[in-house]
PDB file of N, CA and C in Angstrom:
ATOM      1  N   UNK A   1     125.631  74.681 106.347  1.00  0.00           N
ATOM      2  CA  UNK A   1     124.397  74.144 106.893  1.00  0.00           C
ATOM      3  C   UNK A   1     123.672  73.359 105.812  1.00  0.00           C
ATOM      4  N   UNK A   2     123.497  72.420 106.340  1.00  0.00           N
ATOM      5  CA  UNK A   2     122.625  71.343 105.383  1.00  0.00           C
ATOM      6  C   UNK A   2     120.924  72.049 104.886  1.00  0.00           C
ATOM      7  N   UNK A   3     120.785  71.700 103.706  1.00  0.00           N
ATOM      8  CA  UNK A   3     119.265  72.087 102.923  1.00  0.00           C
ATOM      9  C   UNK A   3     118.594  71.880 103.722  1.00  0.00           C
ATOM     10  N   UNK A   4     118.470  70.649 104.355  1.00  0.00           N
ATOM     11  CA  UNK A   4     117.282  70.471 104.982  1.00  0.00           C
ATOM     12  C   UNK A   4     116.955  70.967 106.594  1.00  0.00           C
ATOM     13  N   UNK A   5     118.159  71.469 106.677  1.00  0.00           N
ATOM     14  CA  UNK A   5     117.729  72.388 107.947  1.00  0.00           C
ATOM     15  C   UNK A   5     117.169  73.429 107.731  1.00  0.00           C
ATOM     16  N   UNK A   6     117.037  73.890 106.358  1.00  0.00           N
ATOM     17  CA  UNK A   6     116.644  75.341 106.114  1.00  0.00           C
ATOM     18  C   UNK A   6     115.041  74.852 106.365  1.00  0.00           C
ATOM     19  N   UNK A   7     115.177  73.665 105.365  1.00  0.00           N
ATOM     20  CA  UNK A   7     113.635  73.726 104.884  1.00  0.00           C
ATOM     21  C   UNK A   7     112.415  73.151 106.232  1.00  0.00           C
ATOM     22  N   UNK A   8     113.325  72.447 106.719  1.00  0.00           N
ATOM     23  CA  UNK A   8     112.451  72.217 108.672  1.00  0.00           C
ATOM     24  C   UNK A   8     112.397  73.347 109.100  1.00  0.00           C
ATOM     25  N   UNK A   9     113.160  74.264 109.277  1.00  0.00           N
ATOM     26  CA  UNK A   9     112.935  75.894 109.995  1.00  0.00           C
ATOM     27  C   UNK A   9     111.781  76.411 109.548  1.00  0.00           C
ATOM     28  N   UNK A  10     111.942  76.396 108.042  1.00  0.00           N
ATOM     29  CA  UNK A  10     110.536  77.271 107.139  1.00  0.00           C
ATOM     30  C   UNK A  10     109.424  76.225 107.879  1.00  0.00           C
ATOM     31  N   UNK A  11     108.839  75.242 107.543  1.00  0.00           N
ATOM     32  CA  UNK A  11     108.236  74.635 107.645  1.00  0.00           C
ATOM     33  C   UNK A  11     107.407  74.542 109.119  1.00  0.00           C
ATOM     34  N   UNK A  12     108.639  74.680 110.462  1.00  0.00           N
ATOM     35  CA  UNK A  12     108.162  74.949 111.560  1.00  0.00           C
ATOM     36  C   UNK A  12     107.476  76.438 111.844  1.00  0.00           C
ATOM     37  N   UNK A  13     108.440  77.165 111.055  1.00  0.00           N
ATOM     38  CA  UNK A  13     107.931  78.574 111.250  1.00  0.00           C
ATOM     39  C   UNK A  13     106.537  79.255 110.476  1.00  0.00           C
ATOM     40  N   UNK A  14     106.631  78.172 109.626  1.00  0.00           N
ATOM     41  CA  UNK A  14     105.544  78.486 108.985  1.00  0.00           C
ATOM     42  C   UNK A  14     104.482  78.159 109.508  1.00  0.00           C
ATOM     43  N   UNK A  15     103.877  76.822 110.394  1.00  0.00           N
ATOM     44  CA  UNK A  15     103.162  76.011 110.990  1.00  0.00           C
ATOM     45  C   UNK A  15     103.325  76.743 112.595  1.00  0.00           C
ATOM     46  N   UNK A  16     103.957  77.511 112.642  1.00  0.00           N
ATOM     47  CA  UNK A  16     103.976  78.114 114.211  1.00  0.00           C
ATOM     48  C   UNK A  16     102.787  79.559 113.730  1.00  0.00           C
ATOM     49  N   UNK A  17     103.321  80.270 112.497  1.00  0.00           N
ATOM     50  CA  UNK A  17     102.619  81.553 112.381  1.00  0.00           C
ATOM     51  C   UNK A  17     101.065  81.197 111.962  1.00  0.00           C
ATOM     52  N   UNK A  18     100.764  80.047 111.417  1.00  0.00           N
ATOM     53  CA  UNK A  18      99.363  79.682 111.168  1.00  0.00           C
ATOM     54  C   UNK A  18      98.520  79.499 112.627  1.00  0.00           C
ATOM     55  N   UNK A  19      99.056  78.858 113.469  1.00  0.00           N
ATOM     56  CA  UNK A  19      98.937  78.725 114.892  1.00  0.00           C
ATOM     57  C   UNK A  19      98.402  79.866 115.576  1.00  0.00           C
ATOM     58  N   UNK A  20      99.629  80.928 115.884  1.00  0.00           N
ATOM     59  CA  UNK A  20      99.473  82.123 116.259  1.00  0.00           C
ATOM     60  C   UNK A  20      98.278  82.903 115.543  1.00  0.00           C
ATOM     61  N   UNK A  21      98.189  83.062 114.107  1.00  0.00           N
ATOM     62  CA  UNK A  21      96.711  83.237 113.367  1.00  0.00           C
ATOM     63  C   UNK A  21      95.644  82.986 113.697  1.00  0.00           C
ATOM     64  N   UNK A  22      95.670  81.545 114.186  1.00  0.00           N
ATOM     65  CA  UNK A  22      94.037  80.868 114.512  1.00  0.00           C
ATOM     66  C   UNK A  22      93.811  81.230 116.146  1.00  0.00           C
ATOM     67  N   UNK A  23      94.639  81.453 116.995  1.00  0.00           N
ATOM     68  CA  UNK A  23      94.640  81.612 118.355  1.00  0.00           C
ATOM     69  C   UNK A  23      94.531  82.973 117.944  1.00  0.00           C
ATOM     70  N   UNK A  24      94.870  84.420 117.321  1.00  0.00           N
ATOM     71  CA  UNK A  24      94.199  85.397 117.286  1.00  0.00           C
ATOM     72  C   UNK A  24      92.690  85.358 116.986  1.00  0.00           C
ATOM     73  N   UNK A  25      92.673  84.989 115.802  1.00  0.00           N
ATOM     74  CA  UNK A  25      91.169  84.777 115.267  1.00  0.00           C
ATOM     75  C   UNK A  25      90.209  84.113 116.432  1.00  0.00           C
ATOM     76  N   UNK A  26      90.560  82.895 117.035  1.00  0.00           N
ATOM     77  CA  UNK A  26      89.334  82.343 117.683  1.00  0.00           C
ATOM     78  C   UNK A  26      89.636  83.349 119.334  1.00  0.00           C
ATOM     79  N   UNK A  27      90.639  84.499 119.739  1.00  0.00           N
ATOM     80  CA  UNK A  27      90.311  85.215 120.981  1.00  0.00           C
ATOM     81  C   UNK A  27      89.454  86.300 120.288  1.00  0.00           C
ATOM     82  N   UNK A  28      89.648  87.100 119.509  1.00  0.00           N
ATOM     83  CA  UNK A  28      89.088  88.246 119.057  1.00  0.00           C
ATOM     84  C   UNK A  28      87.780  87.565 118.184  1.00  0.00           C
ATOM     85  N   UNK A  29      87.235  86.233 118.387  1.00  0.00           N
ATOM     86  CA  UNK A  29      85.886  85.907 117.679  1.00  0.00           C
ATOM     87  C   UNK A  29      85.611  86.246 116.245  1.00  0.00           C
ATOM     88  N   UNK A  30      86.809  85.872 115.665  1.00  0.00           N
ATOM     89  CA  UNK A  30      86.656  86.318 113.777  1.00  0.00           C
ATOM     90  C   UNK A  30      85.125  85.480 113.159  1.00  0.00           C
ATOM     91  N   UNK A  31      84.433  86.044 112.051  1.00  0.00           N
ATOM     92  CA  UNK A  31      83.482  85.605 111.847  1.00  0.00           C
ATOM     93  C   UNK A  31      84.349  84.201 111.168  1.00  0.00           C
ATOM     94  N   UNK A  32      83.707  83.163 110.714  1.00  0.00           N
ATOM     95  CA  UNK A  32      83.626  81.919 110.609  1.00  0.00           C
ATOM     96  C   UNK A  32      83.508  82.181 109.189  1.00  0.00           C
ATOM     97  N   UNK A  33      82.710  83.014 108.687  1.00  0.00           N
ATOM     98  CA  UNK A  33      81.839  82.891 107.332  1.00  0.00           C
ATOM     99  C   UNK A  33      83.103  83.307 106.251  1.00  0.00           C
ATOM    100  N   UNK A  34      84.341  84.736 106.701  1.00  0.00           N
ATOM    101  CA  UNK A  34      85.287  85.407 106.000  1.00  0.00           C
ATOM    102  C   UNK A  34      86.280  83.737 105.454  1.00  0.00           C
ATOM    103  N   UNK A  35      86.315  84.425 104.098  1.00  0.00           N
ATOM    104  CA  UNK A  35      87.581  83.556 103.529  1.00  0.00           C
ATOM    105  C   UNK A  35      88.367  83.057 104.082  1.00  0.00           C
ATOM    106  N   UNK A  36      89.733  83.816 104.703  1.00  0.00           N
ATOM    107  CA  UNK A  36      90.809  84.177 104.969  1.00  0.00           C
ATOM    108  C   UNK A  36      91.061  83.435 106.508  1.00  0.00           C
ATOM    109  N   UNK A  37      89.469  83.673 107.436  1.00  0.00           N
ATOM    110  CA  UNK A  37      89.180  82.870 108.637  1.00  0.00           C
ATOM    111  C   UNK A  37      89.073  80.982 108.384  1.00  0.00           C
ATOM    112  N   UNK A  38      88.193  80.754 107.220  1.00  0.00           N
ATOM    113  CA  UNK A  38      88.577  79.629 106.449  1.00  0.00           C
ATOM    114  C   UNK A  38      89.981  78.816 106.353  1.00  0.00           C
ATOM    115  N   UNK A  39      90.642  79.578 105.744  1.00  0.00           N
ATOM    116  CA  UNK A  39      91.833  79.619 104.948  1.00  0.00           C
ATOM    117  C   UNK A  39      92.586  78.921 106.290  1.00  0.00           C
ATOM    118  N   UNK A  40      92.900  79.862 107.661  1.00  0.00           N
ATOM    119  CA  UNK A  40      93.569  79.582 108.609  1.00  0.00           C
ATOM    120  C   UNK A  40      93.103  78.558 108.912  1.00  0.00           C
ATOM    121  N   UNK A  41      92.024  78.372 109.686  1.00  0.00           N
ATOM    122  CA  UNK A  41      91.556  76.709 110.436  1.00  0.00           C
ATOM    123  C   UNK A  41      91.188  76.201 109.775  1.00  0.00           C
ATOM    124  N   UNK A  42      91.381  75.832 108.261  1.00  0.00           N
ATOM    125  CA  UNK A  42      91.559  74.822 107.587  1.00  0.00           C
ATOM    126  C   UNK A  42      92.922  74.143 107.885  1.00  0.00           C
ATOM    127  N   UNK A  43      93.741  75.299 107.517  1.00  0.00           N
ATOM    128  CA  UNK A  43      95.155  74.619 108.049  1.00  0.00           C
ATOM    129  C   UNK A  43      95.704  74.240 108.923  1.00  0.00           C
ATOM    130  N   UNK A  44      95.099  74.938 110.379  1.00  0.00           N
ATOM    131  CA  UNK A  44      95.668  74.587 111.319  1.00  0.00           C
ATOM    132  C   UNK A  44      94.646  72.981 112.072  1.00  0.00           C
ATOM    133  N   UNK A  45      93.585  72.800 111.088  1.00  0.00           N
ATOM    134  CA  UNK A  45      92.837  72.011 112.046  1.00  0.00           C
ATOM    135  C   UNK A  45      93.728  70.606 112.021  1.00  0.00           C
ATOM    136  N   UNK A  46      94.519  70.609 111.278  1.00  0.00           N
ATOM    137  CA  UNK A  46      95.573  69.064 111.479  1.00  0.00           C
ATOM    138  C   UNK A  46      96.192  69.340 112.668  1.00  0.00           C
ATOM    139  N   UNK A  47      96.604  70.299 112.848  1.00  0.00           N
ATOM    140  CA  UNK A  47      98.036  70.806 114.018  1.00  0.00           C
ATOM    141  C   UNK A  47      97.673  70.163 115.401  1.00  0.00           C
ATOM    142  N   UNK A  48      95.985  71.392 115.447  1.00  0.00           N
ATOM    143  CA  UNK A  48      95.483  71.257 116.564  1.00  0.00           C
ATOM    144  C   UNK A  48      95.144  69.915 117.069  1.00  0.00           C
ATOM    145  N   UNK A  49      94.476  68.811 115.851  1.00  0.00           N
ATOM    146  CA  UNK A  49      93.215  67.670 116.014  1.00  0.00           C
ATOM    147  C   UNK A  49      94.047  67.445 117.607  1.00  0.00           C
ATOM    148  N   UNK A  50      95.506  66.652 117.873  1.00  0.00           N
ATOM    149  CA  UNK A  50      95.382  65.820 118.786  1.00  0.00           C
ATOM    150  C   UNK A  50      95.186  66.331 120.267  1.00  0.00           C
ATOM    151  N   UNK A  51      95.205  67.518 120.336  1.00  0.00           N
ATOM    152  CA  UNK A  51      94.912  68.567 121.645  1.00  0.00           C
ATOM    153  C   UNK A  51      93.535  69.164 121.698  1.00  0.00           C
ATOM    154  N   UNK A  52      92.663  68.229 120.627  1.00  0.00           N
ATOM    155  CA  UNK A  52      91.486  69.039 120.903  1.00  0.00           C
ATOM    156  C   UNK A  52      90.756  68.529 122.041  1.00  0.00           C
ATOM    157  N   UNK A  53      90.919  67.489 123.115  1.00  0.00           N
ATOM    158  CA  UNK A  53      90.845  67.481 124.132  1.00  0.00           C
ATOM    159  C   UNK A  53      90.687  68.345 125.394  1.00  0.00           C
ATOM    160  N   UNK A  54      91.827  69.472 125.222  1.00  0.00           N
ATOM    161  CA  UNK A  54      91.969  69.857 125.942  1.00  0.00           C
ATOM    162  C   UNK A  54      90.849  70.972 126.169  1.00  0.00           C
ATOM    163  N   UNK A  55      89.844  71.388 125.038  1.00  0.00           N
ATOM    164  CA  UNK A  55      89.422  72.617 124.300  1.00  0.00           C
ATOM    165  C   UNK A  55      88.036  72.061 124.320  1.00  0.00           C
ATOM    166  N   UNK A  56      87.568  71.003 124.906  1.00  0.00           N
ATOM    167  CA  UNK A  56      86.050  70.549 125.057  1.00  0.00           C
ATOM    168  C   UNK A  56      85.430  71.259 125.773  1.00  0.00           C
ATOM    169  N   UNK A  57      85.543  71.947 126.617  1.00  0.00           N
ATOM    170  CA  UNK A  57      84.664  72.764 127.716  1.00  0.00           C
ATOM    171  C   UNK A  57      84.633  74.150 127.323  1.00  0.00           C
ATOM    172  N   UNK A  58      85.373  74.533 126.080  1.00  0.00           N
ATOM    173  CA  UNK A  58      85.291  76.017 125.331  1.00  0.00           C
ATOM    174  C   UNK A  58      83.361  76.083 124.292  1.00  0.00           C
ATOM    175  N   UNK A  59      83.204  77.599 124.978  1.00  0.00           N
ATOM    176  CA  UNK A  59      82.051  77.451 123.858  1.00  0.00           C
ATOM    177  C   UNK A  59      82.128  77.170 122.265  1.00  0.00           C
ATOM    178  N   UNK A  60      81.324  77.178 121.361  1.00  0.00           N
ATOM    179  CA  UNK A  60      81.279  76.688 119.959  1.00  0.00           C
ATOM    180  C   UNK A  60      81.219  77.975 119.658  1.00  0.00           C
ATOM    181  N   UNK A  61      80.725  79.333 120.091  1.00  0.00           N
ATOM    182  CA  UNK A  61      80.923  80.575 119.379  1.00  0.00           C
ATOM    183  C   UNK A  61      81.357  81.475 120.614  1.00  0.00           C
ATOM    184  N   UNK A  62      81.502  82.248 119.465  1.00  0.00           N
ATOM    185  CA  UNK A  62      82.255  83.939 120.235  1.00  0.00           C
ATOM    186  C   UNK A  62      83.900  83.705 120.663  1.00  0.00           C
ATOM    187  N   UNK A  63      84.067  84.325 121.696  1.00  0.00           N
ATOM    188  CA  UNK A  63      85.222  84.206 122.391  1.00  0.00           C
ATOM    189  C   UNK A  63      86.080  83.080 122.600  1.00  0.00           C
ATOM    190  N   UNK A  64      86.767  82.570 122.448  1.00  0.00           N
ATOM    191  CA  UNK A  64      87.380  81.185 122.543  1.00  0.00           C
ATOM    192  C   UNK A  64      89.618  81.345 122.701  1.00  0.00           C
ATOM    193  N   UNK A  65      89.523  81.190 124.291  1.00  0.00           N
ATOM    194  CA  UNK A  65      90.704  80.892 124.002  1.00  0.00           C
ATOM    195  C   UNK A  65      91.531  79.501 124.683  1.00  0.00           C
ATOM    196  N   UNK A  66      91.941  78.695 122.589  1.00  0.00           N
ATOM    197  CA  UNK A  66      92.512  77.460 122.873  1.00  0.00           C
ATOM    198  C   UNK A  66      93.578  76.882 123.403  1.00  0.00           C
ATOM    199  N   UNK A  67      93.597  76.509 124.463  1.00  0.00           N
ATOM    200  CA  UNK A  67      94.809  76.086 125.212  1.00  0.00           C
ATOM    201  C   UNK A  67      95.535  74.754 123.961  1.00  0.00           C
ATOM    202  N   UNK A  68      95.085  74.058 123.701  1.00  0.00           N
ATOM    203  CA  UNK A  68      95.676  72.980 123.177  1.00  0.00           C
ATOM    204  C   UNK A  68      96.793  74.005 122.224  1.00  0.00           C
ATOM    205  N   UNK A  69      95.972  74.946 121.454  1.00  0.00           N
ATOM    206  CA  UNK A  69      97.076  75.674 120.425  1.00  0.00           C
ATOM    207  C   UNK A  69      97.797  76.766 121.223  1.00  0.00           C
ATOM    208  N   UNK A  70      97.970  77.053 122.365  1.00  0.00           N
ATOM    209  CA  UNK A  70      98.534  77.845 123.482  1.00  0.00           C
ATOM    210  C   UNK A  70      99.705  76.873 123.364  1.00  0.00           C
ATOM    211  N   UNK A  71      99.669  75.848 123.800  1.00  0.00           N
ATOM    212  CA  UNK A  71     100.475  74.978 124.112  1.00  0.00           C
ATOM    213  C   UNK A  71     101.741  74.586 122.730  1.00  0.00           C
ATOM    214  N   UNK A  72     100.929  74.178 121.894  1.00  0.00           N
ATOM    215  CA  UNK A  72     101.658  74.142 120.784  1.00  0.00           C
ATOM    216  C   UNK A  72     102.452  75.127 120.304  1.00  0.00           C
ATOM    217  N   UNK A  73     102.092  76.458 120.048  1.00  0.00           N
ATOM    218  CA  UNK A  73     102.831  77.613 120.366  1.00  0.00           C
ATOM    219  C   UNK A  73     104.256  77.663 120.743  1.00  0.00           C
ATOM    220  N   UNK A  74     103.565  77.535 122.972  1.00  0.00           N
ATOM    221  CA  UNK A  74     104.919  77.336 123.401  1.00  0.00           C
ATOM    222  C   UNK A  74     105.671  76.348 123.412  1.00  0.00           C
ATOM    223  N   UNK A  75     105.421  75.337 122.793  1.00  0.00           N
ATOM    224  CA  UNK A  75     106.439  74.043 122.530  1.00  0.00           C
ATOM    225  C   UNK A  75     107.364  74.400 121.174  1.00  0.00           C
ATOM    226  N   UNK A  76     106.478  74.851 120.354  1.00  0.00           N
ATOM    227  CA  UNK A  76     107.188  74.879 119.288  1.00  0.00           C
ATOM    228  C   UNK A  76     108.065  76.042 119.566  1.00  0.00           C
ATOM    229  N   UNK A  77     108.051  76.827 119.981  1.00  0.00           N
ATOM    230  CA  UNK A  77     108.871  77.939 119.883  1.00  0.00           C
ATOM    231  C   UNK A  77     109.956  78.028 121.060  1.00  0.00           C
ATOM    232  N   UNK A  78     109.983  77.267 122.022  1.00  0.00           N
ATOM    233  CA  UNK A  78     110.646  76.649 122.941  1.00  0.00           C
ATOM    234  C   UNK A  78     111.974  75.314 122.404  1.00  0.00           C
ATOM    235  N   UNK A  79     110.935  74.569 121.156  1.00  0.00           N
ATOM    236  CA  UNK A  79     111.720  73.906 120.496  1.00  0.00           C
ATOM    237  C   UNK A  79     112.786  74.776 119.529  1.00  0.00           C
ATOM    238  N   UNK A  80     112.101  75.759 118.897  1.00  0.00           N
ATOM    239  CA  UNK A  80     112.971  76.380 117.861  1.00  0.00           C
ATOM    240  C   UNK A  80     114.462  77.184 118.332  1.00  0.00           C
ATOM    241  N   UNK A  81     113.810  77.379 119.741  1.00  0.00           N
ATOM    242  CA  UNK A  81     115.272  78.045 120.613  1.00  0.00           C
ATOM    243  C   UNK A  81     116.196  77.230 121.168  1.00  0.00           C
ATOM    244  N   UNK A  82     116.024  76.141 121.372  1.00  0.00           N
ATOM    245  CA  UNK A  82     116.575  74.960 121.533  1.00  0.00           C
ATOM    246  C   UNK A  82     117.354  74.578 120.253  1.00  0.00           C
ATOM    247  N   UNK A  83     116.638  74.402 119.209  1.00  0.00           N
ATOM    248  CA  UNK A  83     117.399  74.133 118.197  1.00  0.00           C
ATOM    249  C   UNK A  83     118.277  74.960 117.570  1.00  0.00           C
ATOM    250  N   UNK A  84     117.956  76.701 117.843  1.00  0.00           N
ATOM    251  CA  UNK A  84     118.701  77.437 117.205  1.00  0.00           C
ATOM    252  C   UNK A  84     120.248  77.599 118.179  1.00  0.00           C
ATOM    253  N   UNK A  85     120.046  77.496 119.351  1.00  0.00           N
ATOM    254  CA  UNK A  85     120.995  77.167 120.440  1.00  0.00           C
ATOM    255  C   UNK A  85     121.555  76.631 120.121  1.00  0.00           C
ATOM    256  N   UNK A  86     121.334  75.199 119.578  1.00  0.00           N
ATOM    257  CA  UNK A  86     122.403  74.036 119.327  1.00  0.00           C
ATOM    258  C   UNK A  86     123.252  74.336 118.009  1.00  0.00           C
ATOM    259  N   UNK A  87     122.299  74.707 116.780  1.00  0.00           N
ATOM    260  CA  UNK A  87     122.877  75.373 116.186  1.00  0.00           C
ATOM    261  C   UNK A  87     124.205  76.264 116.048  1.00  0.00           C
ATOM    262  N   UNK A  88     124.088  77.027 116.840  1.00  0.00           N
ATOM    263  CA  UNK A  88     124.841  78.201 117.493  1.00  0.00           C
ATOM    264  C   UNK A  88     126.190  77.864 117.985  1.00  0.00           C
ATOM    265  N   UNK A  89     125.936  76.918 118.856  1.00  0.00           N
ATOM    266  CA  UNK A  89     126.904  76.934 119.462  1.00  0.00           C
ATOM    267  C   UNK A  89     127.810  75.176 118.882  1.00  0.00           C
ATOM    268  N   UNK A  90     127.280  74.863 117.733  1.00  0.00           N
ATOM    269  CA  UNK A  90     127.878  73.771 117.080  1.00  0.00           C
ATOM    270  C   UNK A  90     128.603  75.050 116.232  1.00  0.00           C
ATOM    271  N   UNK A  91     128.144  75.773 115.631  1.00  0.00           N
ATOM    272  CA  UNK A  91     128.977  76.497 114.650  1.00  0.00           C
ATOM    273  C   UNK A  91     130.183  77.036 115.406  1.00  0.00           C
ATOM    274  N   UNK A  92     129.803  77.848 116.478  1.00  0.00           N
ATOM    275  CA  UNK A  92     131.121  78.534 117.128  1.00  0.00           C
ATOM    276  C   UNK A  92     132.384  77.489 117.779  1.00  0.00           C
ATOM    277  N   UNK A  93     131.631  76.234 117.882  1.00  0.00           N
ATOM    278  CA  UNK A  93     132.964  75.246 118.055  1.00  0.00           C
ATOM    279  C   UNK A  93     133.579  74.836 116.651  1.00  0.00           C
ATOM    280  N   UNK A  94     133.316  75.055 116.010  1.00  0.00           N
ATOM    281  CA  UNK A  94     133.991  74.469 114.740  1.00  0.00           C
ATOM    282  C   UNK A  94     133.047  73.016 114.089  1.00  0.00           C
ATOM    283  N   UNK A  95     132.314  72.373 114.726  1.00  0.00           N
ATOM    284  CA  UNK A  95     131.526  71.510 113.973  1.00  0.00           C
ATOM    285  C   UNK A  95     130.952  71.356 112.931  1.00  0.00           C
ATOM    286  N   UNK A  96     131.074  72.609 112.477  1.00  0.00           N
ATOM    287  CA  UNK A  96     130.402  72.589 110.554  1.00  0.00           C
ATOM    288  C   UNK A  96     131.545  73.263 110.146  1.00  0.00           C
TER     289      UNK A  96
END
C-alpha cells in the first residue's frame, strides 16, 4: 500500500473525530469559555464554514444540534467504507 494512502486515512480520520467532538460539545452545550471547547471549534470551524447554511435557524446558545456537521459525519464515514471496500477487495484480487 502506497504512503499516501496511509496518510489520507489519518488525516480523514482525524478530521472525522474532531467533527464528532464538536457535534458532542455543541448537543450537550459545552461552555464556550473551557480551553479544550476552544481547541475543537477552532478546528473544526474550516470543516463546517461551507454547511453553515444549513445551521442558521439554530440558537447562538445552549443546546445546538448541527446538521451541516451531521452530514459531514455521514459522508465522510460513508466515504471511508467505500474506500476501505475498494481497498479490500483490490487486495484480495491480486491488484497490489
Amino acid at each position: 500500500m502506497q504512503r499516501w494512502r496511509h496518510w489520507l486515512e489519518w488525516l480523514v480520520l482525524g478530521g472525522l473525530s474532531v467533527l464528532i467532538a464538536r457535534l458532542m460539545l455543541r448537543l450537550f452545550a459545552a461552555n464556550p469559555e473551557q480551553p479544550f471547547t476552544q481547541i475543537v471549534l477552532w478546528l473544526s470551524q474550516g470543516l463546517v464554514w461551507p454547511l453553515a447554511w444549513l445551521d442558521q435557524a439554530q440558537p447562538t446558545t445552549g443546546v445546538r444540534f448541527e446538521r451541516g456537521t451531521f452530514l459531514l459525519i455521514m459522508l465522510g464515514l460513508i466515504g471511508m467504507g467505500i474506500w476501505q471496500l475498494r481497498q479490500a477487495r483490490r487486495t484480495n484480487h491480486g491488484m497490489e
